[in-house]
PDB file of N, CA and C in Angstrom:
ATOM      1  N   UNK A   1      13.334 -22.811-199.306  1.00  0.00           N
ATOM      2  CA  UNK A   1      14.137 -21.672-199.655  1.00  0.00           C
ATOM      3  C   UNK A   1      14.839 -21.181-198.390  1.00  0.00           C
ATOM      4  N   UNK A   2      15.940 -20.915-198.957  1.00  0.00           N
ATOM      5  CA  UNK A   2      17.067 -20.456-197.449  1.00  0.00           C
ATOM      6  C   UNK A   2      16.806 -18.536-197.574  1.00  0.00           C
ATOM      7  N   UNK A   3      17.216 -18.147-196.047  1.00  0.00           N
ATOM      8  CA  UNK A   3      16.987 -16.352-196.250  1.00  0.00           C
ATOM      9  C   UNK A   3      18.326 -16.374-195.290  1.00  0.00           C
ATOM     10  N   UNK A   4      18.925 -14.953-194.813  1.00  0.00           N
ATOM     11  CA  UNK A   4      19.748 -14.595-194.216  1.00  0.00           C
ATOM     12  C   UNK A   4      18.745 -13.528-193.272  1.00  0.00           C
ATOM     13  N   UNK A   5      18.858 -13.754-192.099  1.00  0.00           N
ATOM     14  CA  UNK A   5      17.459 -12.805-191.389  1.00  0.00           C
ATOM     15  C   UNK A   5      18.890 -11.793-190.467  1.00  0.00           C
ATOM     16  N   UNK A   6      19.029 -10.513-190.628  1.00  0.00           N
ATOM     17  CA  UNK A   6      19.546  -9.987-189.541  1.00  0.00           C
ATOM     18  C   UNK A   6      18.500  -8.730-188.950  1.00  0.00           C
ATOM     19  N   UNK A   7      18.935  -8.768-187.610  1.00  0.00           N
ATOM     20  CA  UNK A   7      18.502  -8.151-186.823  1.00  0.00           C
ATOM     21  C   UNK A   7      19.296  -7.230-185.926  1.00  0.00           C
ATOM     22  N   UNK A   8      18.616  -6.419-185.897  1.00  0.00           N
ATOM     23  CA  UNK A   8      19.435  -5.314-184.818  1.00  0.00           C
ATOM     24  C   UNK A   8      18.753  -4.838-183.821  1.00  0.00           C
ATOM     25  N   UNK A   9      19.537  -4.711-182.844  1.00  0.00           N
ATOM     26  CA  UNK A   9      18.706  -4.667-181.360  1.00  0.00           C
ATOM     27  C   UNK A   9      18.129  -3.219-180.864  1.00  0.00           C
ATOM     28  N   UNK A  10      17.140  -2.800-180.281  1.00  0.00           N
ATOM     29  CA  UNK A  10      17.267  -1.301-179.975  1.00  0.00           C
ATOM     30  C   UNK A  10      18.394  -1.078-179.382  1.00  0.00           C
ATOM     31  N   UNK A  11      18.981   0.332-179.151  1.00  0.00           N
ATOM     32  CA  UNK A  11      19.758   1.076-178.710  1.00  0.00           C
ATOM     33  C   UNK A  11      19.216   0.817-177.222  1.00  0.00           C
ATOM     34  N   UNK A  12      20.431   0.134-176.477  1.00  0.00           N
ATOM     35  CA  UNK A  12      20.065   0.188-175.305  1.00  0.00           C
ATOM     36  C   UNK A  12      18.943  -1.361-174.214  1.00  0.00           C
ATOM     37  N   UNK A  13      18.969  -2.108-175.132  1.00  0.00           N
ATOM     38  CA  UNK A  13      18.125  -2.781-175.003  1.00  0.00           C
ATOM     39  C   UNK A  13      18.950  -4.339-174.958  1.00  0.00           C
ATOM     40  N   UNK A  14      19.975  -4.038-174.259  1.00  0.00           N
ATOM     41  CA  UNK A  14      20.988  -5.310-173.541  1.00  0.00           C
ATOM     42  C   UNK A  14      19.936  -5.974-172.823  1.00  0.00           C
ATOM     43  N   UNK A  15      19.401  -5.600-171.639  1.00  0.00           N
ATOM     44  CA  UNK A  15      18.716  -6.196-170.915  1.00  0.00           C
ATOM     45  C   UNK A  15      18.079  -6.766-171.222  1.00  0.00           C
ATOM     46  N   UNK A  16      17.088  -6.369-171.997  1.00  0.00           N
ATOM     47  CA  UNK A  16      15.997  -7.312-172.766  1.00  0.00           C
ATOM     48  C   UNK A  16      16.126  -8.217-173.467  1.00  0.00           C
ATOM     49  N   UNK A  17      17.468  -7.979-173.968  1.00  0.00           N
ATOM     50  CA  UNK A  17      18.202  -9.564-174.957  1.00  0.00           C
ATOM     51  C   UNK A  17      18.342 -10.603-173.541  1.00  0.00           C
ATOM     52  N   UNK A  18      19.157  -9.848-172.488  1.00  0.00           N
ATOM     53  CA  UNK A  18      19.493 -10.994-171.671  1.00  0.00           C
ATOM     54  C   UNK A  18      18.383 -11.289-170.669  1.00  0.00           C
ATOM     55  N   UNK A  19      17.161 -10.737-170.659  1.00  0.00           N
ATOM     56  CA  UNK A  19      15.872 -11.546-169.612  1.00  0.00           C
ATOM     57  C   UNK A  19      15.260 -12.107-170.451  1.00  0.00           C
ATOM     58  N   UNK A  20      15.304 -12.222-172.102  1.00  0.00           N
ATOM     59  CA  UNK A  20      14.855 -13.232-173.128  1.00  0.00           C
ATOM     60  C   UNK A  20      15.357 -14.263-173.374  1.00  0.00           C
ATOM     61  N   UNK A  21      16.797 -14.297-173.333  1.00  0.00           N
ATOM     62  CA  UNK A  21      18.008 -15.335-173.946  1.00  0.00           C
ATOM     63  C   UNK A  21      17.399 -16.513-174.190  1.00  0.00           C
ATOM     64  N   UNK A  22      17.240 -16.613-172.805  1.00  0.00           N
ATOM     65  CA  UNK A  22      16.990 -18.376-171.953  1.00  0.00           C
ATOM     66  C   UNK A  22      15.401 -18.777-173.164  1.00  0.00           C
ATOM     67  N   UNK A  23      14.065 -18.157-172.597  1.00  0.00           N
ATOM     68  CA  UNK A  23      13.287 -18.485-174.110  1.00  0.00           C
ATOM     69  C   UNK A  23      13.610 -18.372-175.484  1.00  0.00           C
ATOM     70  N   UNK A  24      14.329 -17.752-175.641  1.00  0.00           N
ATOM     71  CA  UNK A  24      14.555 -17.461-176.800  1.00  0.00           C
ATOM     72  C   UNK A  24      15.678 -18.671-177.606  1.00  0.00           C
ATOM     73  N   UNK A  25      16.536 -18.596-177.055  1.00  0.00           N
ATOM     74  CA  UNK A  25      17.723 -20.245-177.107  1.00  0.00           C
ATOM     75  C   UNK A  25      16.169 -21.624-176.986  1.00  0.00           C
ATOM     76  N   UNK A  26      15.415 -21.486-176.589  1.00  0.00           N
ATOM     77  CA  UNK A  26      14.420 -22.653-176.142  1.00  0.00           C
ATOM     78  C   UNK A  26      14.061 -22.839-177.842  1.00  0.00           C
ATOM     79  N   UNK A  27      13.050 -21.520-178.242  1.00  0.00           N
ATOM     80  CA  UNK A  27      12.402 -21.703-179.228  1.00  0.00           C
ATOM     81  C   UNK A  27      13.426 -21.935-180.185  1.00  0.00           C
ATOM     82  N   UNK A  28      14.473 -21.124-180.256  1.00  0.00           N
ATOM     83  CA  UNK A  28      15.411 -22.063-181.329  1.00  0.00           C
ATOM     84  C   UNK A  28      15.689 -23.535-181.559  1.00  0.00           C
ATOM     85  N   UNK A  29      15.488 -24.110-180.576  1.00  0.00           N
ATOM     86  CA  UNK A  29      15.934 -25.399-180.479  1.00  0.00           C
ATOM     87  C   UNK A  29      14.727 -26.513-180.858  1.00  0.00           C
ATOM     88  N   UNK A  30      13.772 -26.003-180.392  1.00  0.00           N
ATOM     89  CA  UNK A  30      12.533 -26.124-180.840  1.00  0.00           C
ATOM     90  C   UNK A  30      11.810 -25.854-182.221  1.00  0.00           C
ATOM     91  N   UNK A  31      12.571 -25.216-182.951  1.00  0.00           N
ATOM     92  CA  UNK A  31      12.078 -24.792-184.450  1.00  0.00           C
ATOM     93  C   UNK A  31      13.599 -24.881-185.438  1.00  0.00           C
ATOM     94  N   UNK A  32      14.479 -26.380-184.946  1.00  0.00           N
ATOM     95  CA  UNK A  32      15.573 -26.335-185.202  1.00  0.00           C
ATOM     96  C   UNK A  32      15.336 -26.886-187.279  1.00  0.00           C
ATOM     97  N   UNK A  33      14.492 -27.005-187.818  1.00  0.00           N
ATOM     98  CA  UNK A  33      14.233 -27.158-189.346  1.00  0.00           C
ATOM     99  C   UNK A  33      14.007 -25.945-189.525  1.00  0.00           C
ATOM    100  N   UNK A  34      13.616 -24.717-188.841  1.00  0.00           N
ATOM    101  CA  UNK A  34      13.424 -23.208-189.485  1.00  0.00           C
ATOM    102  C   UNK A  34      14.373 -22.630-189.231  1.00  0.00           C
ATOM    103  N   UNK A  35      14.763 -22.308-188.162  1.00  0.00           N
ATOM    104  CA  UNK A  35      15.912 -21.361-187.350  1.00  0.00           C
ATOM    105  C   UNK A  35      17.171 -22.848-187.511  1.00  0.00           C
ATOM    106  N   UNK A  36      18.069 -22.249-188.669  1.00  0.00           N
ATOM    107  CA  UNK A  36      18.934 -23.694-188.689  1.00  0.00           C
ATOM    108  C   UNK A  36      20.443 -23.195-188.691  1.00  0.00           C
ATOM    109  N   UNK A  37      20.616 -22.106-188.498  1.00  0.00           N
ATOM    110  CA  UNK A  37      22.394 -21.499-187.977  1.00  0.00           C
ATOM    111  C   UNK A  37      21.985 -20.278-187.432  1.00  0.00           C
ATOM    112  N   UNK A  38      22.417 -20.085-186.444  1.00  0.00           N
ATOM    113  CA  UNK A  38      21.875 -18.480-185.880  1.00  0.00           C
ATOM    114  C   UNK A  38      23.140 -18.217-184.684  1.00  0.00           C
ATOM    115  N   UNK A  39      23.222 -16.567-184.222  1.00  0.00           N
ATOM    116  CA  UNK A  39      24.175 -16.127-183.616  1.00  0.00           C
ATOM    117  C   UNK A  39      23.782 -14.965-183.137  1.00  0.00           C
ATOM    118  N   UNK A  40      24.305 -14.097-182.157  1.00  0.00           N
ATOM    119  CA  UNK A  40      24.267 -13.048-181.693  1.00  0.00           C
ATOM    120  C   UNK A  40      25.215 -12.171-182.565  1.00  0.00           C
ATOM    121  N   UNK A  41      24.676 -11.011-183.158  1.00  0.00           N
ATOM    122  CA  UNK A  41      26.267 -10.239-183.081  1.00  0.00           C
ATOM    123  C   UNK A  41      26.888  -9.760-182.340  1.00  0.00           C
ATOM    124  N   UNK A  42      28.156  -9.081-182.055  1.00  0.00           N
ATOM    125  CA  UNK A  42      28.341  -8.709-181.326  1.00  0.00           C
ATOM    126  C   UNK A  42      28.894  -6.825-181.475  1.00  0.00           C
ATOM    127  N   UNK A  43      28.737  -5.747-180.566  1.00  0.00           N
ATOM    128  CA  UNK A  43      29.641  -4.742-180.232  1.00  0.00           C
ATOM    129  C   UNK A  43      31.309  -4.904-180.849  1.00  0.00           C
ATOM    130  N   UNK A  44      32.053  -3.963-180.916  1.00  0.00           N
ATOM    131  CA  UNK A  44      33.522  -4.066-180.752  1.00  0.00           C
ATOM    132  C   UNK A  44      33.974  -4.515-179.337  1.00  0.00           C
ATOM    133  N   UNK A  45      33.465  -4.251-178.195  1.00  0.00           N
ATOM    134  CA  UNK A  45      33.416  -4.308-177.117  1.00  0.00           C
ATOM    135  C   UNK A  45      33.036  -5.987-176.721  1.00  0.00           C
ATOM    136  N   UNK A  46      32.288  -6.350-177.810  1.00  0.00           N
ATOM    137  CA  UNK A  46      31.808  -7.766-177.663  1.00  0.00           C
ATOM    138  C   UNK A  46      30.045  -7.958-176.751  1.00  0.00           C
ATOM    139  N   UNK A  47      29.887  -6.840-176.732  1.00  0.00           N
ATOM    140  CA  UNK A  47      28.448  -7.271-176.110  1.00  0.00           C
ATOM    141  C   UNK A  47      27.628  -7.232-177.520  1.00  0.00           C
ATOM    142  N   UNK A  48      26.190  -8.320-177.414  1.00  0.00           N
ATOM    143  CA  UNK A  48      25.449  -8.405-178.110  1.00  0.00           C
ATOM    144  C   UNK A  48      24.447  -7.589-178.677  1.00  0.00           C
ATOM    145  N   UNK A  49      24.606  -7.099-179.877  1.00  0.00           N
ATOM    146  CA  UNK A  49      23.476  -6.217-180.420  1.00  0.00           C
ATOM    147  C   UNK A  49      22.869  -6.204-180.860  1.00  0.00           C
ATOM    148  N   UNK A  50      22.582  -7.572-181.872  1.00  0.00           N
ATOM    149  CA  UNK A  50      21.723  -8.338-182.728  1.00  0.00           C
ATOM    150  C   UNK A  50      21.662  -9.767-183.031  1.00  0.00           C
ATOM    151  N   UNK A  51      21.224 -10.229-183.634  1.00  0.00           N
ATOM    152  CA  UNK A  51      21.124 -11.592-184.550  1.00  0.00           C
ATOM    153  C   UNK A  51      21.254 -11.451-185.946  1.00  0.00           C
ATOM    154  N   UNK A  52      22.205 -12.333-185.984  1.00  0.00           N
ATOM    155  CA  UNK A  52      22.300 -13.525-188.204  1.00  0.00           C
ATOM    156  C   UNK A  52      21.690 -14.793-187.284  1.00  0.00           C
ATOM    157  N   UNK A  53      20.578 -15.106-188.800  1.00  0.00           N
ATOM    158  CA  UNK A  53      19.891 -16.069-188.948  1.00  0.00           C
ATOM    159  C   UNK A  53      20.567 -16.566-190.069  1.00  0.00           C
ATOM    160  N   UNK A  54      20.266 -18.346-190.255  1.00  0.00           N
ATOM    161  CA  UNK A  54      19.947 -18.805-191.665  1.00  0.00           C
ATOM    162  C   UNK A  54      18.622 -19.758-191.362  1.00  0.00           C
ATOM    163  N   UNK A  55      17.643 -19.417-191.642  1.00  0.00           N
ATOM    164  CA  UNK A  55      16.242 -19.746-191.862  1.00  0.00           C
ATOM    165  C   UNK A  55      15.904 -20.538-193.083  1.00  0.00           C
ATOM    166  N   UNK A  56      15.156 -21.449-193.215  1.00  0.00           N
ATOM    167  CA  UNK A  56      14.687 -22.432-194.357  1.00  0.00           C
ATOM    168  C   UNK A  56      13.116 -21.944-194.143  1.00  0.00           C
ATOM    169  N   UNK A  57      12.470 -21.676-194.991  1.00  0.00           N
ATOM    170  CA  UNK A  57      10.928 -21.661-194.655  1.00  0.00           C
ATOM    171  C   UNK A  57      10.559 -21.593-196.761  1.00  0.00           C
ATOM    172  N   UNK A  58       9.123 -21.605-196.682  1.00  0.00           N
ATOM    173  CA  UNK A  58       8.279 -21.735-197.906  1.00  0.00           C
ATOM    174  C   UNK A  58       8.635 -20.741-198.590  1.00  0.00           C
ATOM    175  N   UNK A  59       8.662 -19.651-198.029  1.00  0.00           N
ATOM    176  CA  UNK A  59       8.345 -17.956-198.496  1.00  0.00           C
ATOM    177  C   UNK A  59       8.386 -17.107-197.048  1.00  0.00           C
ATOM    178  N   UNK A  60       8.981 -15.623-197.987  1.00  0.00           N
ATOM    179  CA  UNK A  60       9.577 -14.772-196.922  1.00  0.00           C
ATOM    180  C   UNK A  60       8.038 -14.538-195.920  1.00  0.00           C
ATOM    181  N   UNK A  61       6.976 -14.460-196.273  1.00  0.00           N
ATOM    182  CA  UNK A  61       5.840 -14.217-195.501  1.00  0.00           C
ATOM    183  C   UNK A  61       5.918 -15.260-194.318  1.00  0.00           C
ATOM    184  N   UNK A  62       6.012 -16.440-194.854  1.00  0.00           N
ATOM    185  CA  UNK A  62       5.843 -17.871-193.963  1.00  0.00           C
ATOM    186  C   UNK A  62       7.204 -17.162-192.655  1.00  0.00           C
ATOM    187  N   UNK A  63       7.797 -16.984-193.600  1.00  0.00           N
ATOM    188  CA  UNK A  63       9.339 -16.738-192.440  1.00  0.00           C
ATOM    189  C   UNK A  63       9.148 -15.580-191.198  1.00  0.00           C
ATOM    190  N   UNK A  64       8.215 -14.722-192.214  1.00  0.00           N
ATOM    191  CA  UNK A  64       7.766 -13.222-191.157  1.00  0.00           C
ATOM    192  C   UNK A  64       7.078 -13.909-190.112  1.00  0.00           C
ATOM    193  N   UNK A  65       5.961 -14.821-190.571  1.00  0.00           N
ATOM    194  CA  UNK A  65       4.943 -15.001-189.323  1.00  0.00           C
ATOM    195  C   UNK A  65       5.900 -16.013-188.393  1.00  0.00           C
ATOM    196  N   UNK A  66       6.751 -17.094-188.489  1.00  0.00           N
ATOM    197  CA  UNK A  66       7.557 -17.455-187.857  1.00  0.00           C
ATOM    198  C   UNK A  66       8.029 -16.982-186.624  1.00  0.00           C
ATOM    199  N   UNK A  67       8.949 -16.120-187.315  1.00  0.00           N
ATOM    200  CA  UNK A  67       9.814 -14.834-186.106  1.00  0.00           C
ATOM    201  C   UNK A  67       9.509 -14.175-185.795  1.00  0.00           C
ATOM    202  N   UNK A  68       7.800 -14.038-185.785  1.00  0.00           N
ATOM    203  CA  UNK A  68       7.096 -12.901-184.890  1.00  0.00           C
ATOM    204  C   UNK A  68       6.917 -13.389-183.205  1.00  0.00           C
ATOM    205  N   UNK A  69       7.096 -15.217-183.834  1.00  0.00           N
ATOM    206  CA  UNK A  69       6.417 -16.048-182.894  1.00  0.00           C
ATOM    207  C   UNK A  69       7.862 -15.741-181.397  1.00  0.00           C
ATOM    208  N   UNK A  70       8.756 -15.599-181.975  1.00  0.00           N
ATOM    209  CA  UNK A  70      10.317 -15.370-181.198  1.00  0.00           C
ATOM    210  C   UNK A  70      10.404 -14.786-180.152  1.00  0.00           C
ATOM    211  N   UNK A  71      10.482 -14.879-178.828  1.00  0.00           N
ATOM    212  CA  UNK A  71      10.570 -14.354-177.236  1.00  0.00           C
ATOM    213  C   UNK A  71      11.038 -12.773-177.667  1.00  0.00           C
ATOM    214  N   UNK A  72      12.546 -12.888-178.719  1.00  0.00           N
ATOM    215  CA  UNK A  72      13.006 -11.559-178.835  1.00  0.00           C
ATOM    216  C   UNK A  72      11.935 -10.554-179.724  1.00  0.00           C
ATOM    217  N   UNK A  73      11.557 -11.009-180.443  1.00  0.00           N
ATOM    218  CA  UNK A  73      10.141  -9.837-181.242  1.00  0.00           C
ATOM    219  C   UNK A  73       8.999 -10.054-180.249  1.00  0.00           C
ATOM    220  N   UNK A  74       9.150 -11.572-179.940  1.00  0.00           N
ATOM    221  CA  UNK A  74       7.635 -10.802-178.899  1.00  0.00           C
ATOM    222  C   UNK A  74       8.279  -9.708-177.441  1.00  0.00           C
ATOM    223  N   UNK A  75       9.431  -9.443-177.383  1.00  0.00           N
ATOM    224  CA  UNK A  75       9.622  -8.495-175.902  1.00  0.00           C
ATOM    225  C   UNK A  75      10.365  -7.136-176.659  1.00  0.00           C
ATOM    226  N   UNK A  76      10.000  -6.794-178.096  1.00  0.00           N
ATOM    227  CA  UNK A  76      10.372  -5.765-179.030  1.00  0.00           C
ATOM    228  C   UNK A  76      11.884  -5.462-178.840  1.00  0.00           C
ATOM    229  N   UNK A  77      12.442  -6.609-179.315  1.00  0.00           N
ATOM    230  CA  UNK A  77      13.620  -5.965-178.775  1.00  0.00           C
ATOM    231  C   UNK A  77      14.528  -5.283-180.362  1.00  0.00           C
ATOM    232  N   UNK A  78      13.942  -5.991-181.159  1.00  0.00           N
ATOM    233  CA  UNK A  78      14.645  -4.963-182.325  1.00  0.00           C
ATOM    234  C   UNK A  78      14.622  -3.936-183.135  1.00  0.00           C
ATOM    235  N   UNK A  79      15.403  -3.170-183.532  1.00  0.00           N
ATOM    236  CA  UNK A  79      15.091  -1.730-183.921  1.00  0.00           C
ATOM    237  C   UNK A  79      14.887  -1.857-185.401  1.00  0.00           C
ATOM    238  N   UNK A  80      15.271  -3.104-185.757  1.00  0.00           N
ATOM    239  CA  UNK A  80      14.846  -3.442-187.799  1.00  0.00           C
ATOM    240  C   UNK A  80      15.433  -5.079-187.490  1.00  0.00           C
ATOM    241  N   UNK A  81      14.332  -5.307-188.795  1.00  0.00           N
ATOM    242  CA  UNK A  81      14.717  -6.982-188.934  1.00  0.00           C
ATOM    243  C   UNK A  81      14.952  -6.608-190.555  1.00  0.00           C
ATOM    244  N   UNK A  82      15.951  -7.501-190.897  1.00  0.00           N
ATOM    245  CA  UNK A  82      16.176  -7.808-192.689  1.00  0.00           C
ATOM    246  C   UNK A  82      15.906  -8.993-192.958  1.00  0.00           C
ATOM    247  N   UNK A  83      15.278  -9.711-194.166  1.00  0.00           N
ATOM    248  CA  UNK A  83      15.409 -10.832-194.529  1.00  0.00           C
ATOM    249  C   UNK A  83      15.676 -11.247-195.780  1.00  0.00           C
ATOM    250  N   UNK A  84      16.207 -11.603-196.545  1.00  0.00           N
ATOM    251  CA  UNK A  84      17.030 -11.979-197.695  1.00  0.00           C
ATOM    252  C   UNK A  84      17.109 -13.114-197.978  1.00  0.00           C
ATOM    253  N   UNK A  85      16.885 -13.606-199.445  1.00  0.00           N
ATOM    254  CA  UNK A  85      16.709 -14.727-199.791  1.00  0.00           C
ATOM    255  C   UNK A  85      18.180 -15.101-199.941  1.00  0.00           C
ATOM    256  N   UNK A  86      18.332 -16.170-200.020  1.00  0.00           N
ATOM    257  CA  UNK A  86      19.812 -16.586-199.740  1.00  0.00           C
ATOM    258  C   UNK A  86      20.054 -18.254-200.327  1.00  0.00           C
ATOM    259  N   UNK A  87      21.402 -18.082-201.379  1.00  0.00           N
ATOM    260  CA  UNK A  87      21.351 -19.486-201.958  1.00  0.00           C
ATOM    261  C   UNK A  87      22.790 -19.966-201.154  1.00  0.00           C
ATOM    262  N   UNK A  88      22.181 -21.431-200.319  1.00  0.00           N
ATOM    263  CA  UNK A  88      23.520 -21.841-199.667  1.00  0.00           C
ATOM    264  C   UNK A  88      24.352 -22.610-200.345  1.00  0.00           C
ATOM    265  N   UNK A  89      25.835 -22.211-200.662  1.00  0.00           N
ATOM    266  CA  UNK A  89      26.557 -23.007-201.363  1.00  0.00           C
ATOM    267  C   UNK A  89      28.009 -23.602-200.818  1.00  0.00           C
ATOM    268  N   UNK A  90      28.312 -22.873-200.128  1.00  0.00           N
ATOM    269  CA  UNK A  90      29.824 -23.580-199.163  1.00  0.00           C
ATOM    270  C   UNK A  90      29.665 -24.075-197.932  1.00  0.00           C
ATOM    271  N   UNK A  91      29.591 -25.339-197.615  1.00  0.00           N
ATOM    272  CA  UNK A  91      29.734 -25.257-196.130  1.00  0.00           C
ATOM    273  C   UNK A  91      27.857 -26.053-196.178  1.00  0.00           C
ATOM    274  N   UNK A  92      27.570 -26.015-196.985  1.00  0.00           N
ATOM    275  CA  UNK A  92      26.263 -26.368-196.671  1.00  0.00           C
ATOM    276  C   UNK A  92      26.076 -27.969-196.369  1.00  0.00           C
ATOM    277  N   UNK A  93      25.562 -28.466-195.409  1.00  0.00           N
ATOM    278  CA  UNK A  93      25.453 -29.817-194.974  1.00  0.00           C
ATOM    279  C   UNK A  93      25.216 -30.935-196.092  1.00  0.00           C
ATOM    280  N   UNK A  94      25.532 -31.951-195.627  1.00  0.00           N
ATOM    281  CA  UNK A  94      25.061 -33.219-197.045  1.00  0.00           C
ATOM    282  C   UNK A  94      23.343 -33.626-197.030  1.00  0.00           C
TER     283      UNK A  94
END
């Protein structure tokens, strides 16, 4: 099952996105069948304030314990996570 995971960063909490990045880009790459399209959002300004996920996992629980495992939740950097089940239909790989 596919979800749409967004996240939003605390207020103020640039830094902590950017002394995570580097692990955090790791474990993605590393859990590239779970974490399988992902992005920063960005400010108007263009600095980063959150994450869109598209995640594949069993069930939204399986998906929670997942992204707990994440450099960015383990260094608290977000102020709410969403996760949403999500059916992929355009654009979706063969």
């Amino acid at each position: 099952m596919h979800f749409i995971v967004t996240c939003t960063d605390k207020e103020g909490a640039l830094d902590i996105r950017k002394a995570n990045r580097d692990a955090h880009l790791a474990f993605a790459k590393e859990n590239a069948a779970t974490l399988q399209v992902g992005g920063p959002l960005l400010s108007d300004s263009g600095d980063m304030i959150g994450s869109c996920l598209i995640c594949e996992a069993d069930d939204k629980q399986a998906l929670e314990a997942f992204l707990a495992q994440d450099p960015y939740a383990k260094a608290g950097l977000f102020s709410s996570v969403t996760i949403l089940p999500w059916k992929w239909v355009l654009g979706k790989p063969e």
